[in-house]
Protein backbone atom coordinates (compact mmCIF):
# COMPACT_ATOMS: atom_id res chain seq x y z
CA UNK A 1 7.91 -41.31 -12.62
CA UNK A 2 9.96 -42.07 -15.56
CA UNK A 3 13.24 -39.31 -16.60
CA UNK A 4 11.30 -39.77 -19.78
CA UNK A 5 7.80 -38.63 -18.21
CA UNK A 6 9.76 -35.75 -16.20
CA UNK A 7 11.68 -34.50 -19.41
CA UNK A 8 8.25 -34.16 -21.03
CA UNK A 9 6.66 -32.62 -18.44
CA UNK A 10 9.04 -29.61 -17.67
CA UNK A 11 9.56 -28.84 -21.19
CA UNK A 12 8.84 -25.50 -22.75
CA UNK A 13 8.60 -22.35 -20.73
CA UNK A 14 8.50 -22.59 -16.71
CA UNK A 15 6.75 -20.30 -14.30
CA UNK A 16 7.35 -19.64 -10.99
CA UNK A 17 6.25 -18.20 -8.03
CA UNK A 18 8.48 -17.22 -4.86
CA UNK A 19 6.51 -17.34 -1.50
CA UNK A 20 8.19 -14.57 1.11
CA UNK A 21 7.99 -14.51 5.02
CA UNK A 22 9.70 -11.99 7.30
CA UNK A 23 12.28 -9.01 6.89
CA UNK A 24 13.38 -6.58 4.69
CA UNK A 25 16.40 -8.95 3.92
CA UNK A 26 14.06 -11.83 2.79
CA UNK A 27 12.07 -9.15 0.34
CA UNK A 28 15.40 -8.12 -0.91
CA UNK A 29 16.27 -11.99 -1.67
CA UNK A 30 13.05 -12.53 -2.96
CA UNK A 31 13.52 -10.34 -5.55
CA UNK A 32 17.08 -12.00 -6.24
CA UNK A 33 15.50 -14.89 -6.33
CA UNK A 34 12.86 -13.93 -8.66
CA UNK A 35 15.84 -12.06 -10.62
CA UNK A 36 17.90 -15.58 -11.08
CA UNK A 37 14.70 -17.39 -12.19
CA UNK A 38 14.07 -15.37 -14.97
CA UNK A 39 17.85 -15.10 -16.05
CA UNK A 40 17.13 -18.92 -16.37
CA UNK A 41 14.88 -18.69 -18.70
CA UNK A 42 11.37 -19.20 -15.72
CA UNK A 43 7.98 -16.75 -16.09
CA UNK A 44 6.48 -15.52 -13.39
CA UNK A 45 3.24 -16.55 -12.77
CA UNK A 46 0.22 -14.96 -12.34
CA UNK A 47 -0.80 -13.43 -9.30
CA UNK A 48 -3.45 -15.30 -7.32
CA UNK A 49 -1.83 -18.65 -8.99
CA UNK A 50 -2.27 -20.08 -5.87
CA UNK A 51 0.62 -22.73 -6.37
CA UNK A 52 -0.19 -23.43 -9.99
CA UNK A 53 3.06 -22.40 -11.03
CA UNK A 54 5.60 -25.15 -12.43
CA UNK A 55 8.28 -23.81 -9.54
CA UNK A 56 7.34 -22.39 -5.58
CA UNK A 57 10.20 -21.33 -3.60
CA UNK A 58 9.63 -20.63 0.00
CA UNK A 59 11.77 -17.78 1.17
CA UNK A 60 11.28 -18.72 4.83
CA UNK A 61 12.16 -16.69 8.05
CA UNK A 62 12.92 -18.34 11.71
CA UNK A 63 11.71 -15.77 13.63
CA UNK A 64 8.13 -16.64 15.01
CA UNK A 65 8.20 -19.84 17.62
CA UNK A 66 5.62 -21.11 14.83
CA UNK A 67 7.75 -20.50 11.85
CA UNK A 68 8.12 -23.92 11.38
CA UNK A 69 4.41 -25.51 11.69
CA UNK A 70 3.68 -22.45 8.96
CA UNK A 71 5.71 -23.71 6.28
CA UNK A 72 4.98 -27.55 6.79
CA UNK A 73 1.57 -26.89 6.74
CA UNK A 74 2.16 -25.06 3.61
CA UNK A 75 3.84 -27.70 1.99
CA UNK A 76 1.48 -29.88 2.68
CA UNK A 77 -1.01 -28.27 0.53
CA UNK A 78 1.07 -28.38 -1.94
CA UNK A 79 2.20 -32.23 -2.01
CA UNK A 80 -1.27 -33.46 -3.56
CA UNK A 81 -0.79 -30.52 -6.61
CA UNK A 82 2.47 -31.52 -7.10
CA UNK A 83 1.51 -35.51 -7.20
CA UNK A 84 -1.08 -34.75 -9.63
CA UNK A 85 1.62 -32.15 -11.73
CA UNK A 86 4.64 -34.12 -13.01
CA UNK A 87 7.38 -32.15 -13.16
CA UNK A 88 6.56 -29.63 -10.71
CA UNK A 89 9.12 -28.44 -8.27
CA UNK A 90 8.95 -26.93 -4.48
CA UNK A 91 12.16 -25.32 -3.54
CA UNK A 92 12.38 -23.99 0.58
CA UNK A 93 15.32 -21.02 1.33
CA UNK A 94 15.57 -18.48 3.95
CA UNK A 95 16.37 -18.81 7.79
CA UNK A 96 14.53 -21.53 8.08
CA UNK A 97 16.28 -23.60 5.66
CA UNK A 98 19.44 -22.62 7.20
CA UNK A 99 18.54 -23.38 10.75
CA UNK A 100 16.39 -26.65 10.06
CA UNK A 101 18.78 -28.16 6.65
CA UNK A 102 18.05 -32.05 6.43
CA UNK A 103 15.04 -31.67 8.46
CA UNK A 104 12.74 -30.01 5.97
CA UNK A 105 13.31 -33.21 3.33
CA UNK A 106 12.95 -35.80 6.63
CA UNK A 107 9.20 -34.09 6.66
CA UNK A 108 8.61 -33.14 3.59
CA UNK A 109 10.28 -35.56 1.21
CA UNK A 110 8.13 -33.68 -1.77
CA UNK A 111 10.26 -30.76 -1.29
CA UNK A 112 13.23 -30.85 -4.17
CA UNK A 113 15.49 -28.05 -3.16
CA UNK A 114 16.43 -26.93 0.52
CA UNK A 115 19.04 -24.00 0.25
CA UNK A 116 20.21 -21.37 2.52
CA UNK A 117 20.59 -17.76 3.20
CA UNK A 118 24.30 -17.83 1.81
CA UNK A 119 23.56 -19.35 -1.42
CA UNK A 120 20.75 -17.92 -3.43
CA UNK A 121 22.67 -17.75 -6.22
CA UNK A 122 22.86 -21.46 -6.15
CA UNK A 123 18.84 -21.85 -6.94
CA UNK A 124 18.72 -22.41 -10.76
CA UNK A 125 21.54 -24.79 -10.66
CA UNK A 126 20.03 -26.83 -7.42
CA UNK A 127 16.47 -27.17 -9.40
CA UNK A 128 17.98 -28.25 -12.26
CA UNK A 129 20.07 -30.92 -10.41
CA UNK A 130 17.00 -32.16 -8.85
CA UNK A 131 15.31 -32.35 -12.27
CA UNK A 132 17.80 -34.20 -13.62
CA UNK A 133 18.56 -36.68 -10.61
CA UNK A 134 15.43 -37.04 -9.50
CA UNK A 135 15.96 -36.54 -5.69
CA UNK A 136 16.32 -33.60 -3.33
CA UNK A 137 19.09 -31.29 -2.85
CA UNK A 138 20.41 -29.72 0.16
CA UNK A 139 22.70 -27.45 -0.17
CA UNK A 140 23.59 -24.81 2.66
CA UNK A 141 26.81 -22.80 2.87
CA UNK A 142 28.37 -21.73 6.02
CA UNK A 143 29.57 -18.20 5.27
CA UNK A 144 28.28 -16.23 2.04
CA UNK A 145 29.41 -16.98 -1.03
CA UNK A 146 28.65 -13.56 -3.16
CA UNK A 147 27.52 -10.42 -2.00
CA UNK A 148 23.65 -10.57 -2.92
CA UNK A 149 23.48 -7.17 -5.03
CA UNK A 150 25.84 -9.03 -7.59
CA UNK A 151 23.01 -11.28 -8.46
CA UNK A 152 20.13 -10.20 -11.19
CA UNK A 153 17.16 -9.07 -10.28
CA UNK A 154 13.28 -8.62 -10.58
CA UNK A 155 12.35 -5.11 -9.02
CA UNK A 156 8.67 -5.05 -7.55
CA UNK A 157 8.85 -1.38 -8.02
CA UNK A 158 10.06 0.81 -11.43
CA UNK A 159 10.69 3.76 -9.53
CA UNK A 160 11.95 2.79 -5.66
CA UNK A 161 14.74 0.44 -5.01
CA UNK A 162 16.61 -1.28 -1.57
CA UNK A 163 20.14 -1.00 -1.75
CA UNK A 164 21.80 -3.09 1.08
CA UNK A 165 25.14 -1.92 2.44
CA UNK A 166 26.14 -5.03 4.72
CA UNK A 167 24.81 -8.30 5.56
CA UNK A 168 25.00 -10.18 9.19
CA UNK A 169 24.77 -8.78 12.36
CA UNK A 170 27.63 -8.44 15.12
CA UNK A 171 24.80 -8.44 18.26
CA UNK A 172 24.00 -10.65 20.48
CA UNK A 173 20.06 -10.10 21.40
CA UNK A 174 18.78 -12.50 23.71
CA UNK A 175 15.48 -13.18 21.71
CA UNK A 176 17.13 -12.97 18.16
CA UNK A 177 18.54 -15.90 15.90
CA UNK A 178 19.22 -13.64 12.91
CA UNK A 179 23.36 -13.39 13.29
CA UNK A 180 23.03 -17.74 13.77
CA UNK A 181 21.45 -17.93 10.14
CA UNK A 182 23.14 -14.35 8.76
CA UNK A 183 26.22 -14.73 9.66
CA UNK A 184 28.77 -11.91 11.38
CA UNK A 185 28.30 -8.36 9.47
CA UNK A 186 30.35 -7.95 6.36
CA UNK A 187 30.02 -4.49 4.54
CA UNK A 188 30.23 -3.69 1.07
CA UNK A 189 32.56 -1.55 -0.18
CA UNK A 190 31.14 2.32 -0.52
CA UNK A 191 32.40 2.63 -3.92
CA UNK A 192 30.02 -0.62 -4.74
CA UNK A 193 27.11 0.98 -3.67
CA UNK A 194 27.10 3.99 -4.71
CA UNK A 195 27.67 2.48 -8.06
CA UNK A 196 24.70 0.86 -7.72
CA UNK A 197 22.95 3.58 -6.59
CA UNK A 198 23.97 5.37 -9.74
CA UNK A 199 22.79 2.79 -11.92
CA UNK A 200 19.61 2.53 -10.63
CA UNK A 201 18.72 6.18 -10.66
CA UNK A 202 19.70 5.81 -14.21
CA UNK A 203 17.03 3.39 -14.55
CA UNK A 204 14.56 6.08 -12.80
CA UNK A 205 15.14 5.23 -9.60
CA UNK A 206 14.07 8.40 -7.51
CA UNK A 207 13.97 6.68 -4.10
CA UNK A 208 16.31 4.32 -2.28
CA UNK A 209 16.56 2.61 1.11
CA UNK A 210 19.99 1.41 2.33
CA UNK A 211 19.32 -1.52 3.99
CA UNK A 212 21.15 -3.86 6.99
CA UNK A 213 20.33 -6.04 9.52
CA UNK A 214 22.27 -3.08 11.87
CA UNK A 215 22.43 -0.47 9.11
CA UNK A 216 24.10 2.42 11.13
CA UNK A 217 26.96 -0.44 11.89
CA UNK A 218 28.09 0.20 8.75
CA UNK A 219 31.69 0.54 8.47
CA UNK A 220 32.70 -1.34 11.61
CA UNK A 221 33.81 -4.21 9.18
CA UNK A 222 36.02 -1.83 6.52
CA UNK A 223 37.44 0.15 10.09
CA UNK A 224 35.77 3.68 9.53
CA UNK A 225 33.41 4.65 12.60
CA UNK A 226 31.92 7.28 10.39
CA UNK A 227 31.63 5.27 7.26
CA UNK A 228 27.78 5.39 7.60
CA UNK A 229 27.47 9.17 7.66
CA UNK A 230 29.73 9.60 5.01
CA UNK A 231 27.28 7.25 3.10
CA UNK A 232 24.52 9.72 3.81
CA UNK A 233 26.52 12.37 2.42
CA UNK A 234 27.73 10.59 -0.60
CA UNK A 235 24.41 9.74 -1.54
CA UNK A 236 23.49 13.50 -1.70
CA UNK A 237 25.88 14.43 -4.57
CA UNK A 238 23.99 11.99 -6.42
CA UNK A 239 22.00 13.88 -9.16
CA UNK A 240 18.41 12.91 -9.48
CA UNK A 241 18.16 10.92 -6.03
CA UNK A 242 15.16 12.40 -4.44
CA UNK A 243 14.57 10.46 -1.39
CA UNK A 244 17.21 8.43 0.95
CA UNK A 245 16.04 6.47 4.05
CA UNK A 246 17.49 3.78 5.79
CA UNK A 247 16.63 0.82 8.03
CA UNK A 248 17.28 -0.23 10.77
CA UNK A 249 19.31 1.43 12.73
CA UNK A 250 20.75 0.12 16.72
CA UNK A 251 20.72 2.99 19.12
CA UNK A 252 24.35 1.75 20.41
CA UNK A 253 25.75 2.95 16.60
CA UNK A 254 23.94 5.99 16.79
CA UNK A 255 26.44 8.67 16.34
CA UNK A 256 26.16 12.52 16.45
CA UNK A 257 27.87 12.00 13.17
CA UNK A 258 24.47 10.46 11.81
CA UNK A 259 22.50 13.14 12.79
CA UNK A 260 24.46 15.49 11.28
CA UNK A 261 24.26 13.87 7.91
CA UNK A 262 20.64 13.49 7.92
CA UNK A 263 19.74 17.01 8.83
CA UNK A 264 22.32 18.35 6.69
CA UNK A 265 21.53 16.09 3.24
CA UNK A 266 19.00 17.37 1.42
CA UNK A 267 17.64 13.92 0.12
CA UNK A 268 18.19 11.85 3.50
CA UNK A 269 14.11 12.23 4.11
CA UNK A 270 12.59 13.16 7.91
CA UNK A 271 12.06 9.87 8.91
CA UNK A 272 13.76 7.54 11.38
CA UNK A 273 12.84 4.16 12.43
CA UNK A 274 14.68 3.31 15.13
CA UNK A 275 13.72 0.00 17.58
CA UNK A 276 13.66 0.85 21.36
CA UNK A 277 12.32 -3.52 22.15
CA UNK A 278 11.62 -2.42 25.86
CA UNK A 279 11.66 0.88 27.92
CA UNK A 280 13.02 -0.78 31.52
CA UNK A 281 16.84 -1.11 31.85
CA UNK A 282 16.65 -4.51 33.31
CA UNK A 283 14.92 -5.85 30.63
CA UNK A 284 17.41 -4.11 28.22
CA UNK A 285 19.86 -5.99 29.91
CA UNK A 286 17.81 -9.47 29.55
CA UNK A 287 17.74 -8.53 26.30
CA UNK A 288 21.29 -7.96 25.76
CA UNK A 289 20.51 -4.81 24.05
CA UNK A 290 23.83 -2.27 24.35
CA UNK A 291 21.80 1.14 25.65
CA UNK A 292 19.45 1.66 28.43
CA UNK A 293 16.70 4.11 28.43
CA UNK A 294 18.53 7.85 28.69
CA UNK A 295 20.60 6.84 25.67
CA UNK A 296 17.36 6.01 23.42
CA UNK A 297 15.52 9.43 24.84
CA UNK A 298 18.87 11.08 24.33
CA UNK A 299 19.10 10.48 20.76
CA UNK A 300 15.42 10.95 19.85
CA UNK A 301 15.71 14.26 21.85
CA UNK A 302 19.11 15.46 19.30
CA UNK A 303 17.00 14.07 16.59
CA UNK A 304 14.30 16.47 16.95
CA UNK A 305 16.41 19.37 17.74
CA UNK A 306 18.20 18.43 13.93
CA UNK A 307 15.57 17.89 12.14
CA UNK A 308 11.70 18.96 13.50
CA UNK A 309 9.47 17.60 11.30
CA UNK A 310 11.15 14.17 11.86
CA UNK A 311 8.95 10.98 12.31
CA UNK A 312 9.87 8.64 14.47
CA UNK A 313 8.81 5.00 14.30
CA UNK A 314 10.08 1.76 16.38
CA UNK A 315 9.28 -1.86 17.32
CA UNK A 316 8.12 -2.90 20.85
CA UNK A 317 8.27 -6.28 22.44
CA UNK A 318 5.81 -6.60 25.29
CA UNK A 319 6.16 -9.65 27.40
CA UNK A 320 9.81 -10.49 27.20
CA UNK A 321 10.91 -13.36 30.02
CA UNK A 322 10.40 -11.67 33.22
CA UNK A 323 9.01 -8.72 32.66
CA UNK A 324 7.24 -6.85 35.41
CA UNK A 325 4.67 -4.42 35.50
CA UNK A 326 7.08 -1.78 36.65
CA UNK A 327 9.36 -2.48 33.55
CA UNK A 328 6.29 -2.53 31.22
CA UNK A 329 5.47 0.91 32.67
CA UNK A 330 8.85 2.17 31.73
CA UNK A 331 7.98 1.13 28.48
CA UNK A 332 5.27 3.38 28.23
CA UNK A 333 7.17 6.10 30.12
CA UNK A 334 9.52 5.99 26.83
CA UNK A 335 6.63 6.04 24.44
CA UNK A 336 4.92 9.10 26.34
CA UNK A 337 7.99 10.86 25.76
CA UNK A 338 9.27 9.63 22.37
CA UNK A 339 5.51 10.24 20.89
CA UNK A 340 6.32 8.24 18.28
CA UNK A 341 4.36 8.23 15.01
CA UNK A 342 3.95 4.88 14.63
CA UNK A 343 5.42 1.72 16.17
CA UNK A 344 5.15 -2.02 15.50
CA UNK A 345 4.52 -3.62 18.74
CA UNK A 346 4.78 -7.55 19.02
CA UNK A 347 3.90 -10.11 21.71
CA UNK A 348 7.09 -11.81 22.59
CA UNK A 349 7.57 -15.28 21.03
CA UNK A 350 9.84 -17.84 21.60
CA UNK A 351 12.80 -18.57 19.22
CA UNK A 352 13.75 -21.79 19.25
CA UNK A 353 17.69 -21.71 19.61
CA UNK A 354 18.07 -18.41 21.42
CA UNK A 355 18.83 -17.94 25.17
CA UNK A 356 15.37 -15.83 25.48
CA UNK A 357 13.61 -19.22 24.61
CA UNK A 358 14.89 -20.85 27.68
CA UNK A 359 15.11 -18.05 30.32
CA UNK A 360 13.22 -18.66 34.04
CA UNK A 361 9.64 -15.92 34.06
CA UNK A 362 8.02 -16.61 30.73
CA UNK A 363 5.21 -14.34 31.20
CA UNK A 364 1.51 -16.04 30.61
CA UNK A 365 -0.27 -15.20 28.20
CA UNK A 366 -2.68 -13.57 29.07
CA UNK A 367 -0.52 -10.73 30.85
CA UNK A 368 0.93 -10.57 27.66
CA UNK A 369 -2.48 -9.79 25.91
CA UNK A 370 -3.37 -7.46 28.47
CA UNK A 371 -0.07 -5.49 28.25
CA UNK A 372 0.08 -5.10 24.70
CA UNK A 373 -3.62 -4.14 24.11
CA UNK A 374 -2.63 -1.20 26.64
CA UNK A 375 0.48 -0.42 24.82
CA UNK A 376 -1.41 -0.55 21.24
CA UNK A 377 -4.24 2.09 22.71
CA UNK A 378 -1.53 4.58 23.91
CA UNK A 379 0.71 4.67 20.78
CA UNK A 380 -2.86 4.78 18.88
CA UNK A 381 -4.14 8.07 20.82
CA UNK A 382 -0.60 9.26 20.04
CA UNK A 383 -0.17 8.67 16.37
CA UNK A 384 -3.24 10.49 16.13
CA UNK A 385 -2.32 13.26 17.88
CA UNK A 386 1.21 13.55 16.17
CA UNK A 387 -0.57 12.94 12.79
CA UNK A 388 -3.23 15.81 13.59
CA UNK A 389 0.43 18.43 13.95
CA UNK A 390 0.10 17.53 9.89
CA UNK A 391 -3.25 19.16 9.27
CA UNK A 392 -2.98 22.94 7.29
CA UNK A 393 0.73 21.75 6.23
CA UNK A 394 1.58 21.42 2.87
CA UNK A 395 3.49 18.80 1.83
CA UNK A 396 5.05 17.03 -1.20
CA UNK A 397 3.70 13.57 -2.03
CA UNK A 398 5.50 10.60 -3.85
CA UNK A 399 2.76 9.24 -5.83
CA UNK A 400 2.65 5.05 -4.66
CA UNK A 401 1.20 2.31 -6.56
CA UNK A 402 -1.59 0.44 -5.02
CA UNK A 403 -1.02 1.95 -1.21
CA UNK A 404 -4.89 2.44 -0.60
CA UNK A 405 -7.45 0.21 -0.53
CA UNK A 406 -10.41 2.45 -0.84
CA UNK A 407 -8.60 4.69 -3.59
CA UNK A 408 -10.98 3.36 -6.31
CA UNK A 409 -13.87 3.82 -4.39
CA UNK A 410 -13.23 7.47 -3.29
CA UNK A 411 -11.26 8.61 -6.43
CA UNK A 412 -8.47 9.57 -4.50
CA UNK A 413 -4.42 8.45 -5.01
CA UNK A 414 -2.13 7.65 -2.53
CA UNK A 415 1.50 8.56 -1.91
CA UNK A 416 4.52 9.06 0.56
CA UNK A 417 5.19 12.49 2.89
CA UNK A 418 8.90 13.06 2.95
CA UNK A 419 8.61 11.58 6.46
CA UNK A 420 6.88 8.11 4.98
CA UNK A 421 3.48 9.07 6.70
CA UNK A 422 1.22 7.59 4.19
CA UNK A 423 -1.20 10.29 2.17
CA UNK A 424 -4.71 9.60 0.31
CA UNK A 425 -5.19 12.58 -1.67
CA UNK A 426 -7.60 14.07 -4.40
CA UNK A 427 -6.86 12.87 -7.97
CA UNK A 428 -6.06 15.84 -9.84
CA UNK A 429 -7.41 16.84 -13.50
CA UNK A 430 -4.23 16.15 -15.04
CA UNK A 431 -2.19 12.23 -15.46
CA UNK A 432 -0.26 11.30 -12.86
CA UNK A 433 1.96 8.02 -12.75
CA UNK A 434 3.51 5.99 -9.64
CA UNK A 435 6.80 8.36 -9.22
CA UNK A 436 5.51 11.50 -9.67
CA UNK A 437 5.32 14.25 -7.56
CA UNK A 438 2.53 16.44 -6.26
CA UNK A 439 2.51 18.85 -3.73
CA UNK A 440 -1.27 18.95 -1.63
CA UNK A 441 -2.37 20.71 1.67
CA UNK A 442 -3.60 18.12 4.00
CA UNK A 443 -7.25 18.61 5.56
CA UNK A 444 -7.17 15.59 8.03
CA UNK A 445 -5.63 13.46 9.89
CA UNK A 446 -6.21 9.65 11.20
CA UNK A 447 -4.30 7.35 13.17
CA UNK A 448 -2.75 5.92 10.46
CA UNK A 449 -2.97 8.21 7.52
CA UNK A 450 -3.51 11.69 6.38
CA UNK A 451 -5.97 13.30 3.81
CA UNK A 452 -5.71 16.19 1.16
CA UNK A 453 -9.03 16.61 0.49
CA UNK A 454 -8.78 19.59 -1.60
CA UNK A 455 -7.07 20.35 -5.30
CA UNK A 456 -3.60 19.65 -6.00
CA UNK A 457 -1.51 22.91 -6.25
CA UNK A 458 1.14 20.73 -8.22
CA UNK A 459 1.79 18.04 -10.50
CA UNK A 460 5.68 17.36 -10.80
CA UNK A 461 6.54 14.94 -13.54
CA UNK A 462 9.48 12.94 -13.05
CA UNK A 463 11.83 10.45 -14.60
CA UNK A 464 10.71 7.93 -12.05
CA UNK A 465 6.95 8.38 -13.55
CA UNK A 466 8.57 7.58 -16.97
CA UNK A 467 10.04 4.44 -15.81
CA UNK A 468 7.02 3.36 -14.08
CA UNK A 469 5.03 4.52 -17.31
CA UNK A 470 8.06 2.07 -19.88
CA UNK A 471 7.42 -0.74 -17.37
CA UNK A 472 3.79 -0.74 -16.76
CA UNK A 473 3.55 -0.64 -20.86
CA UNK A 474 6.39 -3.76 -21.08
CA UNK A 475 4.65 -5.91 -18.98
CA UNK A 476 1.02 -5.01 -20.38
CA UNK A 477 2.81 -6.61 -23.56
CA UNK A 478 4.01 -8.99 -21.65
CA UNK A 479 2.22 -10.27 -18.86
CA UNK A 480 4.74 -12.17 -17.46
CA UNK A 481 7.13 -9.35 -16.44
CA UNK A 482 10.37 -8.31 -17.38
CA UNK A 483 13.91 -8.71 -15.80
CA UNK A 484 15.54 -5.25 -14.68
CA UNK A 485 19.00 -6.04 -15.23
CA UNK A 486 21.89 -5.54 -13.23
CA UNK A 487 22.34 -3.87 -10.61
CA UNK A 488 18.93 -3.68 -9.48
CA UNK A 489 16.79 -4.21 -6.01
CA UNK A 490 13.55 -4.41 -4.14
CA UNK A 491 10.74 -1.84 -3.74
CA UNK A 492 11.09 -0.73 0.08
CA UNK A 493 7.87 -0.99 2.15
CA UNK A 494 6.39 2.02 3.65
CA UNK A 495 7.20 1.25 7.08
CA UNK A 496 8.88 -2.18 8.26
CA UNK A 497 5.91 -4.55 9.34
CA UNK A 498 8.76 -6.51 10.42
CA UNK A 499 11.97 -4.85 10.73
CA UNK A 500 15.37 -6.70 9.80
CA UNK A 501 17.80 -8.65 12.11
CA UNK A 502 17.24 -7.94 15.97
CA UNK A 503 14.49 -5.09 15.19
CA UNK A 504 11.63 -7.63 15.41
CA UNK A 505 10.68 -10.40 18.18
């Protein structure tokens, strides 16, 4: 193809579309991503485009053992649209791209930009080089280059918002590859964020998760133990900040300090996700994880002396390299006693590059399967239990947008408990808009949610429902979406599916 056939083919508007596996930290640079394209002048395109759009960017994450056979195979379907759409452009980033670098163009020589996890700002600039030479570019820095939150954005959400304090991690997990690809922790300065937690509430931001791959770390790379709690506390003088929460945090950094802060800040919410990977000290120890199993109990115990209501989640690994039944029934020892409210339980899976990957007693399979189905029955029977503590209380409810998939159906809206347990409840005679407030009874409890079946005592209206109500009516004019601005960040999800840095196998 011809400069002159490739000039004609990418002129006019551009969409995009920006493809996004793993963490927290690869929604948040989605949405930077996303951000930078349409500061460049790119549309979004529309959902279900199903790789019509002029550029896809794979944000990719290394963390499965299969990570790699996804995105080829993706790719693949995309090298006969792109052959048949001059001009299109397939750009990979993430983990991925920083572990595998030249690798990615050796098998997918369709692919125009490969960039890494230190660079995203790069992206505009690397498609347009590619455009204009007409070959691939690779371009992954060793260290970062700009702290992320200085890039624009494109917020998923009008009225919730991640703000990340630090990038990198400082551990040394066993099964986790994260501080290889991240990088060593480097915090932001706490003037910086609360800046931009300012100008986001501004904007109608009523909710905000501070986000790190080791989030209660924070401080250990300015020199102020406490630097995290004092966060907390800062973020309370913040008028018009309704809801903190934060994620996720390493048992080894969790200070008295901490719990202080959250059970004396109004806005830090009753929630605390908190990953315990394995109940059995010697596994802990595989794992190089820096607590053993009193520790975790300990803190969860001064948790719920602080704060009550609290709900506690965590991620599980069942399986890990030699394993034994014993050790897998310390895990459950833990989770009898913790009585978590939810947790995210994985089957351990090889990362290629970390010492895990290559340690003697791989457990098979199947003992694997049978563990975890064991360990997914037991948290079940007690999510429902702790969830059933919720029935006759009444409770204040963040109205979400699109959190149930029945809602239409049973004329019911769905929202956030101060402690993130999700909440169908009764539409009420009067409007109410993502962001708002209303404060129900709940009637019932499931495993996995709660009801309030009956009328709404209270609608609040908020400033967060007016930005959601601005937005929704800018984008109905324009169906493309509109950019946010500066500084701006991610919607958080309800509950990490996949937790950030060494909180997921």
């Amino acid at each position: 193809m011809s400069s002159g056939d490739r000039s004609q083919a990418v002129g006019g508007t551009r969409s995009y579309e920006v493809r996004t596996y793993g963490c927290q930290m690869n929604v948040h640079d989605s949405e930077r991503l996303s951000g930078l394209l349409e500061d460049a002048g790119y549309v979004r395109a529309p959902e279900g485009s199903d790789g019509d759009a002029d550029v896809v960017v794979f944000n990719t994450c290394a963390v499965r053992e299969n990570a790699d056979n996804k995105l080829y195979g993706n790719l693949g379907r995309l090298a006969p649209m792109k052959t048949r759409r001059p001009g299109m452009q397939i750009a990979v980033g993430g983990c991925l791209a920083q572990k595998d670098r030249d690798t990615i163009v050796r098998r997918a020589p369709w692919v125009d930009v490969v960039f890494g996890t230190h660079n995203i700002g790069r992206l505009p600039v690397l498609l347009e080089r590619a455009r204009v030479q007409e070959e691939a570019q690779v371009e992954i820095a060793e260290s970062l280059e700009a702290f992320p939150s200085t890039l624009p954005t494109r917020r998923e959400s009008a009225y919730a918002a991640w703000v990340s304090i630090s990038v990198g991690c400082n551990n040394t997990c066993t099964f986790c590859i994260v501080p290889a690809l991240r990088g060593k922790e480097k915090d932001r300065r706490p003037g910086d964020i609360l800046a931009e937690i300012e100008a986001l509430v501004a904007e109608g931001v009523s909710e905000i998760t501070l986000l790190g791959q080791n989030v209660n770390a924070y401080g250990s790379d300015i020199g102020d133990r406490e630097a995290f709690s004092k966060l907390l506390r800062a973020c309370g003088a913040i008028d018009g900040l309704e809801r903190v929460r934060f994620t996720s945090p390493h048992p080894r950094d969790f200070t008295d300090d901490v719990i202080a802060a959250m059970a004396e800040t109004p806005n830090v919410m009753p929630q605390l996700h908190m990953p315990l990977q394995s109940g059995s000290d010697p596994v802990l120890k595989a794992m190089r994880r820096s607590y053993r199993q009193d520790r975790y109990l300990g803190i969860i115990g001064k948790v719920r002396a602080a704060i009550p209501h609290a709900a506690i989640s965590t991620d599980i690994i069942v399986g890990f390299p030699g394993e034994t039944e014993e050790d897998f029934e310390q895990t459950l020892h833990v989770v009898r006693e913790a009585r978590f409210a939810q947790a995210f339980t994985f089957q351990y899976s090889k990362r290629p590059g970390t010492p895990a990957a290559e340690m003697d007693g791989q457990i098979p399979k199947e003992v694997v399967q049978e563990r975890y189905m064991r360990l997914s029955a037991l948290q079940e029977e007690i999510s429902w239990e702790e969830n059933k503590k919720q029935v006759g209380r009444t409770l204040e409810i963040m109205v979400a947008e699109g959190e149930g998939r029945k809602d239409g159906a049973t004329h019911r809206l769905s929202g956030r408990a101060p402690d993130n347990r999700l909440v169908h409840f009764t539409k009420p005679d009067e409007e109410v808009r993502p962001g708002d407030v209303v404060t129900v009874g709940i009637t019932y409890a499931a495993p996995h949610h709660l009801l309030a079946e009956g009328p709404t005592t209270r609608v609040r209206r908020t400033r967060a429902g007016d930005a959601w109500e601005k937005r929704h009516a800018a984008e109905a004019a324009k169906p493309a979406g509109v950019l946010l601005g500066l500084p701006t960040v991610g919607v958080p999800a309800p509950l990490p599916a996949a937790t950030g840095g060494c909180a997921a196998p």
